[in-house]
C-alpha atoms as a PDB file:
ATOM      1  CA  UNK A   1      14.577   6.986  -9.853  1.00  0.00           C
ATOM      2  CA  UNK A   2      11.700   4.338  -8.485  1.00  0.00           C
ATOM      3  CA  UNK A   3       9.570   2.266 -10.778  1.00  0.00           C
ATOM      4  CA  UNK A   4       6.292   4.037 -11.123  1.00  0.00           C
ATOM      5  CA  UNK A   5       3.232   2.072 -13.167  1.00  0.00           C
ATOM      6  CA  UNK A   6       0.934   4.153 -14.985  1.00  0.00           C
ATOM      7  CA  UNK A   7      -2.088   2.052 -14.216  1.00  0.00           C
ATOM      8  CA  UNK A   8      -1.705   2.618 -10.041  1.00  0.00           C
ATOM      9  CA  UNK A   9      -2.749   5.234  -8.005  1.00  0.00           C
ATOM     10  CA  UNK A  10      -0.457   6.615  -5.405  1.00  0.00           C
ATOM     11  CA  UNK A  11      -0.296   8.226  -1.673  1.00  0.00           C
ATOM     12  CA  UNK A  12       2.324  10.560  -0.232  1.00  0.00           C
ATOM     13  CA  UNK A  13       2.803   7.820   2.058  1.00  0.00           C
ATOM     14  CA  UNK A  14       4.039   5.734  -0.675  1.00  0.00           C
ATOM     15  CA  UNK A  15       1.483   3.384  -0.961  1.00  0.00           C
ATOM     16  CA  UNK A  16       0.046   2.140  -4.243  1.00  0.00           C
ATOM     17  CA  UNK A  17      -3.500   1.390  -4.880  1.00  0.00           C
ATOM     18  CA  UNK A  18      -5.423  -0.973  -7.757  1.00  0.00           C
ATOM     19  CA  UNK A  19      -9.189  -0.848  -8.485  1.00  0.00           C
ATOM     20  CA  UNK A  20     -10.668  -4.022  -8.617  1.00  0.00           C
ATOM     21  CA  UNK A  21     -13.226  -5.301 -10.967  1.00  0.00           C
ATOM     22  CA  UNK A  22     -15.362  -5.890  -7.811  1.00  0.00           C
ATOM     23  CA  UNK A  23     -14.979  -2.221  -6.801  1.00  0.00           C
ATOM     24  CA  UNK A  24     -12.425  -3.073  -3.912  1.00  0.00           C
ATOM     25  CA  UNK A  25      -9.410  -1.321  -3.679  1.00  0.00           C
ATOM     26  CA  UNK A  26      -5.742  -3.110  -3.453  1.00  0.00           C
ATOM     27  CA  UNK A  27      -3.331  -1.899  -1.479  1.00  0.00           C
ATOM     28  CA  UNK A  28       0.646  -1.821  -1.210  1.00  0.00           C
ATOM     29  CA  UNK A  29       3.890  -0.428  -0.684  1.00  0.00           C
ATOM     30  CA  UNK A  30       5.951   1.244  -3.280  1.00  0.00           C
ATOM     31  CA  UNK A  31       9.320   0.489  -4.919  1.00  0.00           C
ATOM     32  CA  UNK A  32      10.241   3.666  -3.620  1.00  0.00           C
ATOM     33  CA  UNK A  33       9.051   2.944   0.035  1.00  0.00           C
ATOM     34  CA  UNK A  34      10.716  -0.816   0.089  1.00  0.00           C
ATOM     35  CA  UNK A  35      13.945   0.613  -0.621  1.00  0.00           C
ATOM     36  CA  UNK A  36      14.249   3.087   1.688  1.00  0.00           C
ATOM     37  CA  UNK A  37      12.618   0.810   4.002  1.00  0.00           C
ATOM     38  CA  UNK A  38      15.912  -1.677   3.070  1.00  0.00           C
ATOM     39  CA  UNK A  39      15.264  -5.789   3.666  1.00  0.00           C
ATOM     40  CA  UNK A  40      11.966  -6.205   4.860  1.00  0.00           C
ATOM     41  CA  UNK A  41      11.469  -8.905   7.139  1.00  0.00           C
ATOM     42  CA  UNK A  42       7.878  -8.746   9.394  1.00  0.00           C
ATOM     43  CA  UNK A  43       4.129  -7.653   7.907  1.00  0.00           C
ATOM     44  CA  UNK A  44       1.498  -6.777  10.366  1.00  0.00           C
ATOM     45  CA  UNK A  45      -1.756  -6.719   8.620  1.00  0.00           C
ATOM     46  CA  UNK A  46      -5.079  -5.510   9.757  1.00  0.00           C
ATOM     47  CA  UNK A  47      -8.134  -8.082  10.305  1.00  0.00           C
ATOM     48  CA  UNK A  48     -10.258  -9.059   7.518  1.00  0.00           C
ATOM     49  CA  UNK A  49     -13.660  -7.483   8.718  1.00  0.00           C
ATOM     50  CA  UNK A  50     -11.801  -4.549  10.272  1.00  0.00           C
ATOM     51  CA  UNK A  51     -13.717  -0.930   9.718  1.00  0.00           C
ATOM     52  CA  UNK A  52     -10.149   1.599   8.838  1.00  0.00           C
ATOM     53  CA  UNK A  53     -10.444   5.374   8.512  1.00  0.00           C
ATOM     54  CA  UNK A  54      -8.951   7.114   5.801  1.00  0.00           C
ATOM     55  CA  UNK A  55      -5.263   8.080   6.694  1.00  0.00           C
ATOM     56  CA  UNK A  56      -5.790   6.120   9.768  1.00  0.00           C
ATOM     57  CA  UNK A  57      -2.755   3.608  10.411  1.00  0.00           C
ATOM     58  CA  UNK A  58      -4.010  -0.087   9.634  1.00  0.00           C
ATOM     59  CA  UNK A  59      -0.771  -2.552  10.234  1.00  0.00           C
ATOM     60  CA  UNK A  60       3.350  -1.950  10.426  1.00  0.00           C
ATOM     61  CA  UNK A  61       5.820  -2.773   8.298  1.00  0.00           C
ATOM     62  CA  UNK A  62       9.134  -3.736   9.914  1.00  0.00           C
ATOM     63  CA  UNK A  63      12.198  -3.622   7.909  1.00  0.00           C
ATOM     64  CA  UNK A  64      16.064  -4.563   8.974  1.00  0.00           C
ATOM     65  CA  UNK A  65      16.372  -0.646   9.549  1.00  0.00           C
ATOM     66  CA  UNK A  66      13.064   0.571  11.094  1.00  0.00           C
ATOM     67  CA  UNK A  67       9.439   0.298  11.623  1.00  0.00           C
ATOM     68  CA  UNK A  68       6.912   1.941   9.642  1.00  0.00           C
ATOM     69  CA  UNK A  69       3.180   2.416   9.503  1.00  0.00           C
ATOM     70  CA  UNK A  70       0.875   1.086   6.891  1.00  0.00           C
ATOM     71  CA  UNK A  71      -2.059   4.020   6.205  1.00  0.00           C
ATOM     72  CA  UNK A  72      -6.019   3.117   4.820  1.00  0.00           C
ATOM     73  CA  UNK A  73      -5.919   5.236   1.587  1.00  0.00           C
ATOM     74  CA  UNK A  74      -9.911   5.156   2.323  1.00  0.00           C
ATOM     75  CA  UNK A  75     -12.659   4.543   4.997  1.00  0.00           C
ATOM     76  CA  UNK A  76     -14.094   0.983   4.514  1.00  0.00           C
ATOM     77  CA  UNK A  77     -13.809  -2.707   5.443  1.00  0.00           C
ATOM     78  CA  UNK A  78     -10.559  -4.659   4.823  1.00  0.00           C
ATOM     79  CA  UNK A  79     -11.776  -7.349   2.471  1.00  0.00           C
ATOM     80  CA  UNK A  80      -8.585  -9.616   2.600  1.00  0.00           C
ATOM     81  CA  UNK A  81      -5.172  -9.664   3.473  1.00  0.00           C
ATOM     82  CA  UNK A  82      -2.447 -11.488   1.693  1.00  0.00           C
ATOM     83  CA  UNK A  83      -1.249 -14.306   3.901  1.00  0.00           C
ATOM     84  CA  UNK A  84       1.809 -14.776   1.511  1.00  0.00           C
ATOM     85  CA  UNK A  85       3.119 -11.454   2.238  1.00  0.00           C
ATOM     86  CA  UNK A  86       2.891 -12.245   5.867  1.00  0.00           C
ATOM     87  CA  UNK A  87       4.392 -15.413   5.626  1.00  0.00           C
ATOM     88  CA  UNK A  88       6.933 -13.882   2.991  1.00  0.00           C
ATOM     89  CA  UNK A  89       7.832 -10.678   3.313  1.00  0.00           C
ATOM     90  CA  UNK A  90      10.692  -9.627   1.428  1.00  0.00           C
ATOM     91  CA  UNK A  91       8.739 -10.116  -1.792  1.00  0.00           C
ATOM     92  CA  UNK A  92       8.373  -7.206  -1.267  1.00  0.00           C
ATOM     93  CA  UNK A  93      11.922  -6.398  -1.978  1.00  0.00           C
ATOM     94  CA  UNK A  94      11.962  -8.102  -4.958  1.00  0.00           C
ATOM     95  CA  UNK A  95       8.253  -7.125  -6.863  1.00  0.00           C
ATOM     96  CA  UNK A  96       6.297  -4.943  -4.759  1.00  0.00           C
ATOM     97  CA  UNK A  97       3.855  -4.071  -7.382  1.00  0.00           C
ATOM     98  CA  UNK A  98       2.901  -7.890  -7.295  1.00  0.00           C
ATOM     99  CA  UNK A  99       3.317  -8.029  -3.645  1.00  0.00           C
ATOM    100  CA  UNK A 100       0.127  -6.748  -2.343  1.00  0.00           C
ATOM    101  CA  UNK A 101      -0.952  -6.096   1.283  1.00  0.00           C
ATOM    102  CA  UNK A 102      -4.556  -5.747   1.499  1.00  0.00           C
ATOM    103  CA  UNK A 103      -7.584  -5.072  -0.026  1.00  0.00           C
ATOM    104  CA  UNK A 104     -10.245  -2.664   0.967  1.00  0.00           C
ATOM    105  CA  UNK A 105     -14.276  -2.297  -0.166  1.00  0.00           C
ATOM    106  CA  UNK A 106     -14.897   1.680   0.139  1.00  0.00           C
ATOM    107  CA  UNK A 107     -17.869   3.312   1.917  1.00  0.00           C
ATOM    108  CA  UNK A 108     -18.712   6.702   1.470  1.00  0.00           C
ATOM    109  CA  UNK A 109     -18.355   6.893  -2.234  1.00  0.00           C
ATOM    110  CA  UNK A 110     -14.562   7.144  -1.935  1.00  0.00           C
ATOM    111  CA  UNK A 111     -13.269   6.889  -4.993  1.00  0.00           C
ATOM    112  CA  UNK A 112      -9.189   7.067  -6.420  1.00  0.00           C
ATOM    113  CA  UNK A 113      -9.646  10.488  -6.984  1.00  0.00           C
ATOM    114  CA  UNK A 114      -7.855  11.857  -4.314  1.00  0.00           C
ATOM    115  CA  UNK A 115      -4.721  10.220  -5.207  1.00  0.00           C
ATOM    116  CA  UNK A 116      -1.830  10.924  -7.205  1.00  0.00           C
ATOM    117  CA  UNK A 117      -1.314   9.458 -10.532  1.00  0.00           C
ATOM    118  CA  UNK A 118       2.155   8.120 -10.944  1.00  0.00           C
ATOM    119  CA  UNK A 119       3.515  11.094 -12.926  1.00  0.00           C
ATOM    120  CA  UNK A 120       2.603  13.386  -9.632  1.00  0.00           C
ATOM    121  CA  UNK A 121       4.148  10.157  -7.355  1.00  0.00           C
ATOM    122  CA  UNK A 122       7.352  10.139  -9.684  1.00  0.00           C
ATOM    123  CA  UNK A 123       7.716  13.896  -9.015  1.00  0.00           C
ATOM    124  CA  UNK A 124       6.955  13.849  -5.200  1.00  0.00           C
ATOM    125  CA  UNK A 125       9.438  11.066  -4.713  1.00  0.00           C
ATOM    126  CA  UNK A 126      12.966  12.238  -7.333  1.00  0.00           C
ATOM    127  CA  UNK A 127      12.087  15.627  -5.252  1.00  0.00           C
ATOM    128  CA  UNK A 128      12.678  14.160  -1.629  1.00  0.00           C
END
């Protein structure tokens, strides 16, 4: 079973997101994803200033195994990106709820609503 915080909100592409104090939204990969993923070893991260579309892929991450895509949870800006996971990226591996990728300020009123708390993201991933 995957390590699942209560205070994160989840997508069925197994990325977590954190609300802000500012209102941006925080963005990474789950424990679930970076395992299955295996030893990750490149990050490429979308442009600070960058418009994204909800569900709309943003940057890759590129693992020993395979290649995957990273997905905007929301329409928005990116805010910031976290040079330290691009210069490190199997931290990953080793915390990725402290590990973050990006952060995003929302347009459109978008709000965490959407997304699955982590009992639902527990359930989705022990069922694949």
């Amino acid at each position: 079973m995957s390590h699942v915080p209560a205070d994160l909100r989840y997508t069925e592409d197994h990325e977590w997101i954190r609300t802000e104090a500012d209102g941006s939204m925080t963005v990474g990969i789950t424990d679930h994803a970076q395992k299955n993923l295996g030893d990750i070893v490149f990050f490429d991260l979308p442009q600070v200033g960058r418009k994204v579309e909800a569900g709309g892929s943003v940057g890759v991450v590129e693992s020993v195994k395979a290649a995957s895509d990273i997905f905007s949870p929301f329409d928005g800006e990116v805010v910031a990106i976290n040079e330290e996971a691009v210069e490190s990226p199997e931290d990953v591996n080793s915390d990725p709820y402290v590990t973050w990728l990006f952060r995003i300020r929302v347009t459109g009123g978008a709000s965490s609503d959407g997304l699955l708390d982590a009992k639902a993201y527990a359930k989705l991933v022990d069922g694949q």
